[in-house]
PDB file of N, CA and C in Angstrom:
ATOM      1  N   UNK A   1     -22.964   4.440  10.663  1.00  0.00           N
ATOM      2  CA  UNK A   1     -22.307   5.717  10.494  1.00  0.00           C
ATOM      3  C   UNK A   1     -21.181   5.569   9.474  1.00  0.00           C
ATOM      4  N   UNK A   2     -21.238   6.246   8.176  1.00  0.00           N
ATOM      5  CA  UNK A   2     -20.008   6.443   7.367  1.00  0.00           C
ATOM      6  C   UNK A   2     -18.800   6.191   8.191  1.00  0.00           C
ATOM      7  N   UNK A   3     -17.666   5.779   7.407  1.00  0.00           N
ATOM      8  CA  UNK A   3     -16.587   6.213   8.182  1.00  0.00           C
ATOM      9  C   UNK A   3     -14.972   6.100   6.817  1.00  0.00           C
ATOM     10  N   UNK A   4     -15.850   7.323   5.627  1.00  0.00           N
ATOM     11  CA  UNK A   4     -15.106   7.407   4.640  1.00  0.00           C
ATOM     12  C   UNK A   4     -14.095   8.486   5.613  1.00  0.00           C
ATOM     13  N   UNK A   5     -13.713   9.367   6.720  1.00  0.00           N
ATOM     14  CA  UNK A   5     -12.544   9.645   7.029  1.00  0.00           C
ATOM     15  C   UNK A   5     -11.398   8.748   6.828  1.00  0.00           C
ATOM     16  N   UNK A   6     -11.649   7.733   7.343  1.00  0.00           N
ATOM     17  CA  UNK A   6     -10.587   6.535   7.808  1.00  0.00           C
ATOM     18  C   UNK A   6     -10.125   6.180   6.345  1.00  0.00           C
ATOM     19  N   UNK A   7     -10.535   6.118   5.067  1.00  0.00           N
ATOM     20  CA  UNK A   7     -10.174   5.911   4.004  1.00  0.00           C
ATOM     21  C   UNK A   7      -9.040   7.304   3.561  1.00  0.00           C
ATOM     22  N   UNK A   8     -10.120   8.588   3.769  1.00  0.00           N
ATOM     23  CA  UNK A   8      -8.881   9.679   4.086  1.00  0.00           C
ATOM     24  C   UNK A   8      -7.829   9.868   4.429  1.00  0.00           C
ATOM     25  N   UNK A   9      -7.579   9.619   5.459  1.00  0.00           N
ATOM     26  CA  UNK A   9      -6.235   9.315   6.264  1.00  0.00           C
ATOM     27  C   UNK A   9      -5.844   8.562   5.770  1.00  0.00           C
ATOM     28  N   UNK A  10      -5.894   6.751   5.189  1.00  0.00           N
ATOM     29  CA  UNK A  10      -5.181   5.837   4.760  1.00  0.00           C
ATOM     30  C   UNK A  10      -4.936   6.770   3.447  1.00  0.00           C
ATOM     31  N   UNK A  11      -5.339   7.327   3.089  1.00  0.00           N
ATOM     32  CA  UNK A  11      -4.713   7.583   1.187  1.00  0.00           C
ATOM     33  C   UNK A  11      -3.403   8.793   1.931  1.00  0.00           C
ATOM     34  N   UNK A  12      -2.859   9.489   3.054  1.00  0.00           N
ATOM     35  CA  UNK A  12      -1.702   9.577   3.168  1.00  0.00           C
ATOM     36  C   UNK A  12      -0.545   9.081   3.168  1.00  0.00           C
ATOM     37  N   UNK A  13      -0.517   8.289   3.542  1.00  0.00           N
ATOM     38  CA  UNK A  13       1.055   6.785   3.777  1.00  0.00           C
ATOM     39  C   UNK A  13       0.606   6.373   1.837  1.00  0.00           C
ATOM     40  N   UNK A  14      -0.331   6.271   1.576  1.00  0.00           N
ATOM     41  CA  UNK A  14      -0.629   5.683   0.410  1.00  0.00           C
ATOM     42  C   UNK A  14       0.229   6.648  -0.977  1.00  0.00           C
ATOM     43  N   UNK A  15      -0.421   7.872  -0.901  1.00  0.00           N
ATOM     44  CA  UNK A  15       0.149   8.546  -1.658  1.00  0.00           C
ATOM     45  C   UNK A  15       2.168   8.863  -1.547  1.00  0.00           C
ATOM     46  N   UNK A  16       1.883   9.094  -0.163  1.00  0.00           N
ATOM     47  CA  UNK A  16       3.469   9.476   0.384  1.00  0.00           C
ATOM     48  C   UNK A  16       4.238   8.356  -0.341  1.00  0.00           C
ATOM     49  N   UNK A  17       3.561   7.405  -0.591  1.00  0.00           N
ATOM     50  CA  UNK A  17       4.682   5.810  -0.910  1.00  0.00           C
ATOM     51  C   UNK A  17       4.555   5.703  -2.125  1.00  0.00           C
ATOM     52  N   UNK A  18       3.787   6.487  -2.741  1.00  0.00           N
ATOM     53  CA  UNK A  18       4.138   6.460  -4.223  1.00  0.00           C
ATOM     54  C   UNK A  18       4.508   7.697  -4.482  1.00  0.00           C
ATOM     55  N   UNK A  19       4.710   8.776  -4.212  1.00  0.00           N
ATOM     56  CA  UNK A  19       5.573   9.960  -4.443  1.00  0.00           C
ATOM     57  C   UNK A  19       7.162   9.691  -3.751  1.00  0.00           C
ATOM     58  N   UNK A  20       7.618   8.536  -3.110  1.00  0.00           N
ATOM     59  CA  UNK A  20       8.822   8.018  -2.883  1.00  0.00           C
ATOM     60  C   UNK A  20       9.348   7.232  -3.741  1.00  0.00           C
ATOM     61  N   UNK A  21       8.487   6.061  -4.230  1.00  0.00           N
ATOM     62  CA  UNK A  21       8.671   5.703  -5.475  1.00  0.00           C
ATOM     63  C   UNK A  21       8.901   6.433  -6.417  1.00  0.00           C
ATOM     64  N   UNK A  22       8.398   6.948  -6.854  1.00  0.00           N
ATOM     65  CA  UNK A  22       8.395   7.502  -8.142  1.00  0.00           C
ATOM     66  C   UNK A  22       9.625   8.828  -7.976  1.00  0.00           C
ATOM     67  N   UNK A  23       9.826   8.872  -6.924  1.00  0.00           N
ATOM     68  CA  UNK A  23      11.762   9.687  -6.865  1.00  0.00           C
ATOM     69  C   UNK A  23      12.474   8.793  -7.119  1.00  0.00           C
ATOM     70  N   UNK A  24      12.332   7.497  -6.218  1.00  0.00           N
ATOM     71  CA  UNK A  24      12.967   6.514  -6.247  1.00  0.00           C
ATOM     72  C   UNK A  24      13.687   5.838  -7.553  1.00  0.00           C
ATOM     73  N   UNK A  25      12.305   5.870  -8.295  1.00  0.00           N
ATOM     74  CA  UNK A  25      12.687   5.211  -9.824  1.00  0.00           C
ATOM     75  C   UNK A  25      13.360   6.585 -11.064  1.00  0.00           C
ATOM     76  N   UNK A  26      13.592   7.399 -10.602  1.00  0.00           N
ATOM     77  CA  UNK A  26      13.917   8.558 -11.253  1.00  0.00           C
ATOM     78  C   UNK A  26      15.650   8.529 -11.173  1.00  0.00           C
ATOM     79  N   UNK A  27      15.648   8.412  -9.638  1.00  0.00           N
ATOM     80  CA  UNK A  27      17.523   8.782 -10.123  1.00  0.00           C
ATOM     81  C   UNK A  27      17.901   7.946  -9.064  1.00  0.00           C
ATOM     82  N   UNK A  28      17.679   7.022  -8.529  1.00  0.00           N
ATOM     83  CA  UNK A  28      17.670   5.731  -7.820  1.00  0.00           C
ATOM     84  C   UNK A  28      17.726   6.133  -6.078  1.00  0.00           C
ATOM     85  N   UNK A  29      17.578   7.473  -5.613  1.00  0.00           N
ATOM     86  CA  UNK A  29      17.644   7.807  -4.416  1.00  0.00           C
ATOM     87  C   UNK A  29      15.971   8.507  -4.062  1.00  0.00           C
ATOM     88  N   UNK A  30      15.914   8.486  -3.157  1.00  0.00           N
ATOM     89  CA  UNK A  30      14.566   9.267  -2.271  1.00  0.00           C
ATOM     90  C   UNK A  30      15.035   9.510  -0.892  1.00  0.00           C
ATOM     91  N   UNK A  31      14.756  10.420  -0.105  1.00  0.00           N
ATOM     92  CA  UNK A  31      15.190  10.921   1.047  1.00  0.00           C
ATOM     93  C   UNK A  31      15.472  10.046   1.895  1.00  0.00           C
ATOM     94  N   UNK A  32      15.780   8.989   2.655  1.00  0.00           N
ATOM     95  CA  UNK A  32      16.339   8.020   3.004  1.00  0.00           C
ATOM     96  C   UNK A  32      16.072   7.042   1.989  1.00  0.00           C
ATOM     97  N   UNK A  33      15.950   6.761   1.208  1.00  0.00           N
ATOM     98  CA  UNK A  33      15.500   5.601   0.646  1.00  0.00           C
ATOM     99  C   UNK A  33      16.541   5.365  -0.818  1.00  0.00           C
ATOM    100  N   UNK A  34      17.772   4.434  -0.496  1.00  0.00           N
ATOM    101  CA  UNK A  34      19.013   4.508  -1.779  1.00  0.00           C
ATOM    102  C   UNK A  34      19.503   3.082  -2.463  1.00  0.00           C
ATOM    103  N   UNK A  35      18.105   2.445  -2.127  1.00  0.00           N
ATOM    104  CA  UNK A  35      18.448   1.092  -2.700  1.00  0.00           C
ATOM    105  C   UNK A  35      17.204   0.251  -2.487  1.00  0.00           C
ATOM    106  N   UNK A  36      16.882  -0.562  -3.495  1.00  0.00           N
ATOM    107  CA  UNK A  36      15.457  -1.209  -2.793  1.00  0.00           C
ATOM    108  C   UNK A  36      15.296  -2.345  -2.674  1.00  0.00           C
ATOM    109  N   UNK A  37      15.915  -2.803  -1.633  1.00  0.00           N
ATOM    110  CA  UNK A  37      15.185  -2.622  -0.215  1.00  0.00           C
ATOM    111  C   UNK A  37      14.904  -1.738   1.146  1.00  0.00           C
ATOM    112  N   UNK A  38      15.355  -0.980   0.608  1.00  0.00           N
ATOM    113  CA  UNK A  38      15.116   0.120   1.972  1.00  0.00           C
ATOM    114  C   UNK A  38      13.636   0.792   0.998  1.00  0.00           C
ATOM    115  N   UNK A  39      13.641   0.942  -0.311  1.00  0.00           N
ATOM    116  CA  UNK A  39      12.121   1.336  -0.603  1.00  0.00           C
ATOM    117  C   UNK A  39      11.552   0.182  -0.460  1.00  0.00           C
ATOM    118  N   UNK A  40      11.644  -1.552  -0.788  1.00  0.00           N
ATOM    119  CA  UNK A  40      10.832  -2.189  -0.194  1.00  0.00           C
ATOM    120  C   UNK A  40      10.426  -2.261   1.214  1.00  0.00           C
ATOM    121  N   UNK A  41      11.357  -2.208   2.409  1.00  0.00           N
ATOM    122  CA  UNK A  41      10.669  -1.906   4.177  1.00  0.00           C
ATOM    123  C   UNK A  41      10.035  -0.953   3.962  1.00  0.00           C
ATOM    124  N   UNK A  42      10.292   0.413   3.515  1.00  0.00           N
ATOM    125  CA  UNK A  42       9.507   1.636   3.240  1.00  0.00           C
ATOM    126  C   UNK A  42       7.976   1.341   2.864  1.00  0.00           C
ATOM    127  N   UNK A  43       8.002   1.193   1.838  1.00  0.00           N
ATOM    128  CA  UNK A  43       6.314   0.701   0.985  1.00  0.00           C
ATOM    129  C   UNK A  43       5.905   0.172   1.782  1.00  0.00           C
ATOM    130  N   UNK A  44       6.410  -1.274   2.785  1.00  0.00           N
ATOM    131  CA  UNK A  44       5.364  -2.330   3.370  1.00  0.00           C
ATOM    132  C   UNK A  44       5.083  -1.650   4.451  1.00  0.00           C
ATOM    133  N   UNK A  45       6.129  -0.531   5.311  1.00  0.00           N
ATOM    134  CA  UNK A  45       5.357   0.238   6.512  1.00  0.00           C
ATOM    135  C   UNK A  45       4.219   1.041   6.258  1.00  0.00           C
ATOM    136  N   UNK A  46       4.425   2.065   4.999  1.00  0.00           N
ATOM    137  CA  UNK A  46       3.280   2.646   4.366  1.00  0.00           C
ATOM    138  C   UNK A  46       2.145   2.118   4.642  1.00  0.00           C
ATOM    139  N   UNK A  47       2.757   1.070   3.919  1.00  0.00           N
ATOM    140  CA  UNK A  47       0.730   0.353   3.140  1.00  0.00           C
ATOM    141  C   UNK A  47       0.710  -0.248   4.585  1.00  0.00           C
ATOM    142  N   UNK A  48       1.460  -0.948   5.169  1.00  0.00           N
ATOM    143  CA  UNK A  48       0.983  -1.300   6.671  1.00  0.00           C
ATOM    144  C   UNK A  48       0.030  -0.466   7.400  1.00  0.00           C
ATOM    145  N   UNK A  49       0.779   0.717   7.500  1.00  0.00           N
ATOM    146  CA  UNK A  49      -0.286   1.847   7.959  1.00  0.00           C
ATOM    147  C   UNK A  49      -1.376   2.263   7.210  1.00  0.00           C
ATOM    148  N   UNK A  50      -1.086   2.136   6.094  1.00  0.00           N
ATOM    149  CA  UNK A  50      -2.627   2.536   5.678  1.00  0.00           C
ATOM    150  C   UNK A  50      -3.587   1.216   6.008  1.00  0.00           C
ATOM    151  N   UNK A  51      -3.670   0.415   5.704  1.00  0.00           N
ATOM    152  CA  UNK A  51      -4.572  -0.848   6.175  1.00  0.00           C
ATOM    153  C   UNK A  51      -4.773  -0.373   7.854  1.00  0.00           C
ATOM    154  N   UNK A  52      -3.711  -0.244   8.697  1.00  0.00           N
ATOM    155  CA  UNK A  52      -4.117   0.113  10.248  1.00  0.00           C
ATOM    156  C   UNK A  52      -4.630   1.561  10.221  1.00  0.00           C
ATOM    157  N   UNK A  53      -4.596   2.097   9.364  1.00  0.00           N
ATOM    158  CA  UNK A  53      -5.659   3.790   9.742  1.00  0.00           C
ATOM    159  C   UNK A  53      -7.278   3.264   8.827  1.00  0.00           C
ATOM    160  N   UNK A  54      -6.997   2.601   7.761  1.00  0.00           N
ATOM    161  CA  UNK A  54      -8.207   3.064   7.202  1.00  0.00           C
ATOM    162  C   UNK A  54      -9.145   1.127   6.589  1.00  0.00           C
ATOM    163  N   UNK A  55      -8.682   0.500   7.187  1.00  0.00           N
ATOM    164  CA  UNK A  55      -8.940  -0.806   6.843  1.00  0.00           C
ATOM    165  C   UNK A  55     -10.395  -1.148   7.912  1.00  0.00           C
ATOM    166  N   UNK A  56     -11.077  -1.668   7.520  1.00  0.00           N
ATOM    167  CA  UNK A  56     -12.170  -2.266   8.432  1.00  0.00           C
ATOM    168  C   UNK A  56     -12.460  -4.217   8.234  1.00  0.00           C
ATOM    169  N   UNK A  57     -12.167  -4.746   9.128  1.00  0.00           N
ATOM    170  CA  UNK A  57     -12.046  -6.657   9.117  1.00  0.00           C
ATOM    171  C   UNK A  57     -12.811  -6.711   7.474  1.00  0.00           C
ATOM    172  N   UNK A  58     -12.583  -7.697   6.944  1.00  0.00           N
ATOM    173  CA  UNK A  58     -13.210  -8.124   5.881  1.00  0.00           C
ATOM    174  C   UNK A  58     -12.696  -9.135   5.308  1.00  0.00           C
ATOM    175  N   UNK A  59     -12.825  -9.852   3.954  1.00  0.00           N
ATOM    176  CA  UNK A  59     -12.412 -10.652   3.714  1.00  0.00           C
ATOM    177  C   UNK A  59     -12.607 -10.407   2.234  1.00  0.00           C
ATOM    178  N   UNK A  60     -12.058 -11.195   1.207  1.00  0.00           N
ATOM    179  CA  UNK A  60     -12.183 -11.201  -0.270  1.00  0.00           C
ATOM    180  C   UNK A  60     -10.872 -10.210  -0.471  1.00  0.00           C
ATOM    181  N   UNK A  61     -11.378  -9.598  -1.923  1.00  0.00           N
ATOM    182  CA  UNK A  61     -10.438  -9.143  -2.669  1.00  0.00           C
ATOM    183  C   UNK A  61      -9.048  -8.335  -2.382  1.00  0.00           C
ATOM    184  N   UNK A  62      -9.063  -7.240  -0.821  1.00  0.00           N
ATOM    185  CA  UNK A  62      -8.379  -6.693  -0.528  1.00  0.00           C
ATOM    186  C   UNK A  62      -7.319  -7.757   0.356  1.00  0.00           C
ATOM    187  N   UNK A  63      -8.133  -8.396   1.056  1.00  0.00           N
ATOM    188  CA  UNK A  63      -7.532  -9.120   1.806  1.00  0.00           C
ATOM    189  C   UNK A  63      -6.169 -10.448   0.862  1.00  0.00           C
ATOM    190  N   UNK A  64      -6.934 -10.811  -0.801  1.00  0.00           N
ATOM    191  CA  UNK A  64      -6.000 -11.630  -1.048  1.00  0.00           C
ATOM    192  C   UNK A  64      -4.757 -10.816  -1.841  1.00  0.00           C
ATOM    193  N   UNK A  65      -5.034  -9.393  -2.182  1.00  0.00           N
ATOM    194  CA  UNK A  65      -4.251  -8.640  -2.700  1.00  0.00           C
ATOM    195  C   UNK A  65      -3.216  -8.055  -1.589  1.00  0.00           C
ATOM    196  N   UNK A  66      -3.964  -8.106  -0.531  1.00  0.00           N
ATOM    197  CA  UNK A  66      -2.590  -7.408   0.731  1.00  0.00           C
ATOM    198  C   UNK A  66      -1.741  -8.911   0.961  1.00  0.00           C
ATOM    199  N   UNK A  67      -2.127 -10.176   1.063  1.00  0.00           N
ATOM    200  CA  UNK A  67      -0.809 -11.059   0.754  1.00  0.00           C
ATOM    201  C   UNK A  67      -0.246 -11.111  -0.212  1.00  0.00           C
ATOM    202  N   UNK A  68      -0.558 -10.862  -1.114  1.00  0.00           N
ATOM    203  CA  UNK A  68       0.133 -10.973  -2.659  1.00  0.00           C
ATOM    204  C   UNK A  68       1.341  -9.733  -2.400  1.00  0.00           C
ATOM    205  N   UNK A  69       0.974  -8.970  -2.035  1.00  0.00           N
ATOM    206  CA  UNK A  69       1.655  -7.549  -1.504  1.00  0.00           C
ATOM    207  C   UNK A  69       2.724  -8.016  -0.653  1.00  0.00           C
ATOM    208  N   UNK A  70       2.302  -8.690   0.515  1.00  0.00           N
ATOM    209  CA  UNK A  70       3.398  -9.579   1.202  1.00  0.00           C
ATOM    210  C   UNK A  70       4.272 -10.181   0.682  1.00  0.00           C
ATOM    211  N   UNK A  71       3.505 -11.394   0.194  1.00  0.00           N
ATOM    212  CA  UNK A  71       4.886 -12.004  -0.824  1.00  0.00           C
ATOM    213  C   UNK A  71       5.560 -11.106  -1.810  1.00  0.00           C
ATOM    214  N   UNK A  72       5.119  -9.988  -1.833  1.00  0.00           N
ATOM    215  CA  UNK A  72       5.980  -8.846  -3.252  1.00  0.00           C
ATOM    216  C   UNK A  72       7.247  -8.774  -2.751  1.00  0.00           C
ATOM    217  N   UNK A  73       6.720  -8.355  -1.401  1.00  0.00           N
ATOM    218  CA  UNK A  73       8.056  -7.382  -0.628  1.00  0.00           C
ATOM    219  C   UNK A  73       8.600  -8.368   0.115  1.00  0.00           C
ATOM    220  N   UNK A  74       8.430  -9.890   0.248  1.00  0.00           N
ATOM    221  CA  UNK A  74       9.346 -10.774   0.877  1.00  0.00           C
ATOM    222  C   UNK A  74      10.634 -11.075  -0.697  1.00  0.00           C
ATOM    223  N   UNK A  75       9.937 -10.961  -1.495  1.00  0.00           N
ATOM    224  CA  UNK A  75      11.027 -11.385  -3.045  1.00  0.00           C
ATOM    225  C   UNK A  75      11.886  -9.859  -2.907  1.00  0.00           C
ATOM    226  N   UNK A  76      10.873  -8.917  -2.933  1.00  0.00           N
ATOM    227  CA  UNK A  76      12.063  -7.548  -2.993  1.00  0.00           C
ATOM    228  C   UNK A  76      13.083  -7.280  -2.200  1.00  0.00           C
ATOM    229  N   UNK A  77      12.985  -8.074  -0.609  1.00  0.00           N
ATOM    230  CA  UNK A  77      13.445  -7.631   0.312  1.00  0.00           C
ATOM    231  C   UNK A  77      14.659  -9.373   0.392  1.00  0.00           C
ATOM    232  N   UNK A  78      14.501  -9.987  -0.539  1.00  0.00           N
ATOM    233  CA  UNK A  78      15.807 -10.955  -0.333  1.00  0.00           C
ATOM    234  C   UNK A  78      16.248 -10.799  -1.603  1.00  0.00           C
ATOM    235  N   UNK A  79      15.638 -10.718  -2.667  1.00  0.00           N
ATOM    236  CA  UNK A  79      16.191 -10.629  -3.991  1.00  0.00           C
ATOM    237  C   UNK A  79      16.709  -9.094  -4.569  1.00  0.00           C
ATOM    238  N   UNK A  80      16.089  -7.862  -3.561  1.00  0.00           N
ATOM    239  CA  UNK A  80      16.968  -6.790  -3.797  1.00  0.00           C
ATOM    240  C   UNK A  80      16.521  -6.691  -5.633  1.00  0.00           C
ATOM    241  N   UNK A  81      15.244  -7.141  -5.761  1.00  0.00           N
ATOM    242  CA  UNK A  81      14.371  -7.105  -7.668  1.00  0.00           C
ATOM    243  C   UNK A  81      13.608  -5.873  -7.313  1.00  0.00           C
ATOM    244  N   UNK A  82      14.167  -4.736  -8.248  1.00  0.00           N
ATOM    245  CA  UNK A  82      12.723  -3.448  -8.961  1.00  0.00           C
ATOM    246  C   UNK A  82      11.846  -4.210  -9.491  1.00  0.00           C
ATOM    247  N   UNK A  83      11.768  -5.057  -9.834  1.00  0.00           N
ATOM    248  CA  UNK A  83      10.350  -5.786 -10.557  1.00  0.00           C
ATOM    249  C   UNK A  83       9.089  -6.108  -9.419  1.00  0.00           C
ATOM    250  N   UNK A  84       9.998  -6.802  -8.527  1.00  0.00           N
ATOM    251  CA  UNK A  84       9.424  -6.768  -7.286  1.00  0.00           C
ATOM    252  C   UNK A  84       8.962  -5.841  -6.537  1.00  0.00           C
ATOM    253  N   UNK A  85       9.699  -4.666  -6.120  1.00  0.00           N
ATOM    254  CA  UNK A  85       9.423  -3.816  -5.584  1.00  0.00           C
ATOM    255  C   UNK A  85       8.157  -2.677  -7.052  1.00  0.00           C
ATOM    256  N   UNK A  86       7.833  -2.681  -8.278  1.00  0.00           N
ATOM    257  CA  UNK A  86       6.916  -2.200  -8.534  1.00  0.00           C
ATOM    258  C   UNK A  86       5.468  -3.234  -8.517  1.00  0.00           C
ATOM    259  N   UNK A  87       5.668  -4.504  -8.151  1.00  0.00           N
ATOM    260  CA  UNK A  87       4.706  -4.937  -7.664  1.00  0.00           C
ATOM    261  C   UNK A  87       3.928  -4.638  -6.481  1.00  0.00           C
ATOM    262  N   UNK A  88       4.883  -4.351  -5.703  1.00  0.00           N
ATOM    263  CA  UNK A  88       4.439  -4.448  -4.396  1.00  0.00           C
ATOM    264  C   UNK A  88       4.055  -2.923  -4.381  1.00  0.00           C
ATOM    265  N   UNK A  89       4.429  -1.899  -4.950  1.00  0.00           N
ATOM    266  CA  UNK A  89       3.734  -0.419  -4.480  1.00  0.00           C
ATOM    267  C   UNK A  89       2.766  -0.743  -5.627  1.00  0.00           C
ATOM    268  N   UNK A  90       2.610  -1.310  -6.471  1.00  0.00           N
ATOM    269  CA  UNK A  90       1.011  -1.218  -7.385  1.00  0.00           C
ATOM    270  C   UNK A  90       0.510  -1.880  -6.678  1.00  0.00           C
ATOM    271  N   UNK A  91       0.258  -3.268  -6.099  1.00  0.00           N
ATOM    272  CA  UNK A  91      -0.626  -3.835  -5.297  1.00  0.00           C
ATOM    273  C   UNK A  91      -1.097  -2.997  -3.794  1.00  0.00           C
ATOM    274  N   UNK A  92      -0.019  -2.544  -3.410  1.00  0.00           N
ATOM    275  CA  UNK A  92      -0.505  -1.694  -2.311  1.00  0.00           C
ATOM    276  C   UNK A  92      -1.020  -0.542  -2.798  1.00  0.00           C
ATOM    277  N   UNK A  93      -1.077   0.377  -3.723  1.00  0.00           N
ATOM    278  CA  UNK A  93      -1.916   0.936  -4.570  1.00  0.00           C
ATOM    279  C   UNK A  93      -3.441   0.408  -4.447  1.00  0.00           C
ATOM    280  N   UNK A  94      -3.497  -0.609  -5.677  1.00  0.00           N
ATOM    281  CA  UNK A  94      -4.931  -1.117  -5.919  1.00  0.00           C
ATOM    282  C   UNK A  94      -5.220  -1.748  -4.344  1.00  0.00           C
ATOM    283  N   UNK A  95      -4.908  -2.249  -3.349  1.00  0.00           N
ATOM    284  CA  UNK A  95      -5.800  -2.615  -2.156  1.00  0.00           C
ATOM    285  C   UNK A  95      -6.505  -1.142  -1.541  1.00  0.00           C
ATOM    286  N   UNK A  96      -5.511  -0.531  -1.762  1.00  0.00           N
ATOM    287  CA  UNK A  96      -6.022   0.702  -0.785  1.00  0.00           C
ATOM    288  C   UNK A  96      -7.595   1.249  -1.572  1.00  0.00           C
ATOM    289  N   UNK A  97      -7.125   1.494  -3.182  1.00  0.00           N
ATOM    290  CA  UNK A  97      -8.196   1.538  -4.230  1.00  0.00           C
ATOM    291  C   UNK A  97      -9.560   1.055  -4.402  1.00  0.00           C
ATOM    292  N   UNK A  98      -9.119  -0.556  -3.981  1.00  0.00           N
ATOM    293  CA  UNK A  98     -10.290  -1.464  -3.966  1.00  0.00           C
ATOM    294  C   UNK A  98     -10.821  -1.063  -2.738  1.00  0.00           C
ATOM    295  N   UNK A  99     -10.071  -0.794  -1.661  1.00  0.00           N
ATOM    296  CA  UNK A  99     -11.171  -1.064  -0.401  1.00  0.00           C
ATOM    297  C   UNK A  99     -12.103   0.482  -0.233  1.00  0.00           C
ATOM    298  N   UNK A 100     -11.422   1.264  -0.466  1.00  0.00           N
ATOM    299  CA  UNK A 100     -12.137   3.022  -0.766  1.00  0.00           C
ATOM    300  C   UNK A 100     -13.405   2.917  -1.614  1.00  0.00           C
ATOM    301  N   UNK A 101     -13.288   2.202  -2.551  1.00  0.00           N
ATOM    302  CA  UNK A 101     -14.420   2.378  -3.426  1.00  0.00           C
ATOM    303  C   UNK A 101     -15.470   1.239  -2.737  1.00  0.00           C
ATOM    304  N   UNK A 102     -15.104   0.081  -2.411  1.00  0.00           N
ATOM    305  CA  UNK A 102     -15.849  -0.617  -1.647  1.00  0.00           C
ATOM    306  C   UNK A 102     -16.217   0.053  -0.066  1.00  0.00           C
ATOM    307  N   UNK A 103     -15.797   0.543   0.581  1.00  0.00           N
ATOM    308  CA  UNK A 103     -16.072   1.353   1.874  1.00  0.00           C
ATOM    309  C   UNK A 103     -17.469   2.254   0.972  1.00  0.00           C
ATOM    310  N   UNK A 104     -16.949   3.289   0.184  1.00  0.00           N
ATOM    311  CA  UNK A 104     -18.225   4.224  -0.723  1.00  0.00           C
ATOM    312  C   UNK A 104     -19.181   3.366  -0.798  1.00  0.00           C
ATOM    313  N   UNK A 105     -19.100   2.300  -1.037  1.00  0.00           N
ATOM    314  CA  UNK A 105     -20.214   1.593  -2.197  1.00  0.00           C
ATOM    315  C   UNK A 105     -21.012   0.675  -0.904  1.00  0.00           C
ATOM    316  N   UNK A 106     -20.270   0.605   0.108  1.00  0.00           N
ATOM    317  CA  UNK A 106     -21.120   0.039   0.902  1.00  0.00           C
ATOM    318  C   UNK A 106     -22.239   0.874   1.706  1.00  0.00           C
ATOM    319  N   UNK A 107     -23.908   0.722   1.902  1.00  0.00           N
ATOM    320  CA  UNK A 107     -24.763   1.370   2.498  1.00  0.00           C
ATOM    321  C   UNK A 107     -24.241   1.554   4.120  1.00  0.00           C
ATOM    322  N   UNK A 108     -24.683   2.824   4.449  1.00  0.00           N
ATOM    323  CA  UNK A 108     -23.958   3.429   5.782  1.00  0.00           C
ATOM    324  C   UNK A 108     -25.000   2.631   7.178  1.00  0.00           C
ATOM    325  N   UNK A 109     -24.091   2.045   8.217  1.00  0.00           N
ATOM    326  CA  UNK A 109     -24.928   0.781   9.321  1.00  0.00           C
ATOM    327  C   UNK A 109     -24.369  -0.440   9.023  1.00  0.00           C
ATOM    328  N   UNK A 110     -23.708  -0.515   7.774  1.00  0.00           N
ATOM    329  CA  UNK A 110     -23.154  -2.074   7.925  1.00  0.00           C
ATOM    330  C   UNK A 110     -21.649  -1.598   7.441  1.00  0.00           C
ATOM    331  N   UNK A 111     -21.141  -2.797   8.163  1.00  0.00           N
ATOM    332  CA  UNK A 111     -19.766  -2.777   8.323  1.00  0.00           C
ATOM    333  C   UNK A 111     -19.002  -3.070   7.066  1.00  0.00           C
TER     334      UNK A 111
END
């Protein structure tokens, strides 16, 4: 059984975290969010949730891009680096990306 909903729902927290960003990087505030690291905890709950609404077990590409994502937001979140923190919302970007089009692309009955 399809289960492109669950990709649906994950592209909310997904999008929401880059329409925070992208206030964020505009005039350095977003509705709670006034320094980053508070947009780095922000992003990693996001994309946290999106992986827990719309993620299914797997392994490969998403999986080594959501640690890479980890380590983004462990540098953003001690080093207080925008460099860091636009890593970590593009990587949480492209995982969510990669796994949607891979969910599509996979025939419906297998996981």
């Amino acid at each position: 059984m399809p289960q492109e909903w669950r990709d649906a729902v994950a592209a909310a927290p997904v999008l929401f975290m880059v329409a925070l960003s992208v206030d964020f990087l505009a005039d350095g505030t977003a509705i709670w969010v006034h320094d980053v690291r508070a947009m780095a905890v922000t992003a990693l709950l996001l994309g946290s949730a999106a992986v827990v609404l719309g993620a299914r077990p797997r392994s490969g590409a998403p999986a080594w891009l959501g640690v890479t994502a980890l380590a983004a937001a462990v540098v953003a979140l001690v080093t207080g680096s925008g460099a860091a923190l636009a890593v970590l919302v593009g990587l949480i970007t492209v995982v969510w990306v990669v796994s949607t089009v891979r969910h599509l692309r996979t025939p419906a009955g297998r996981p």
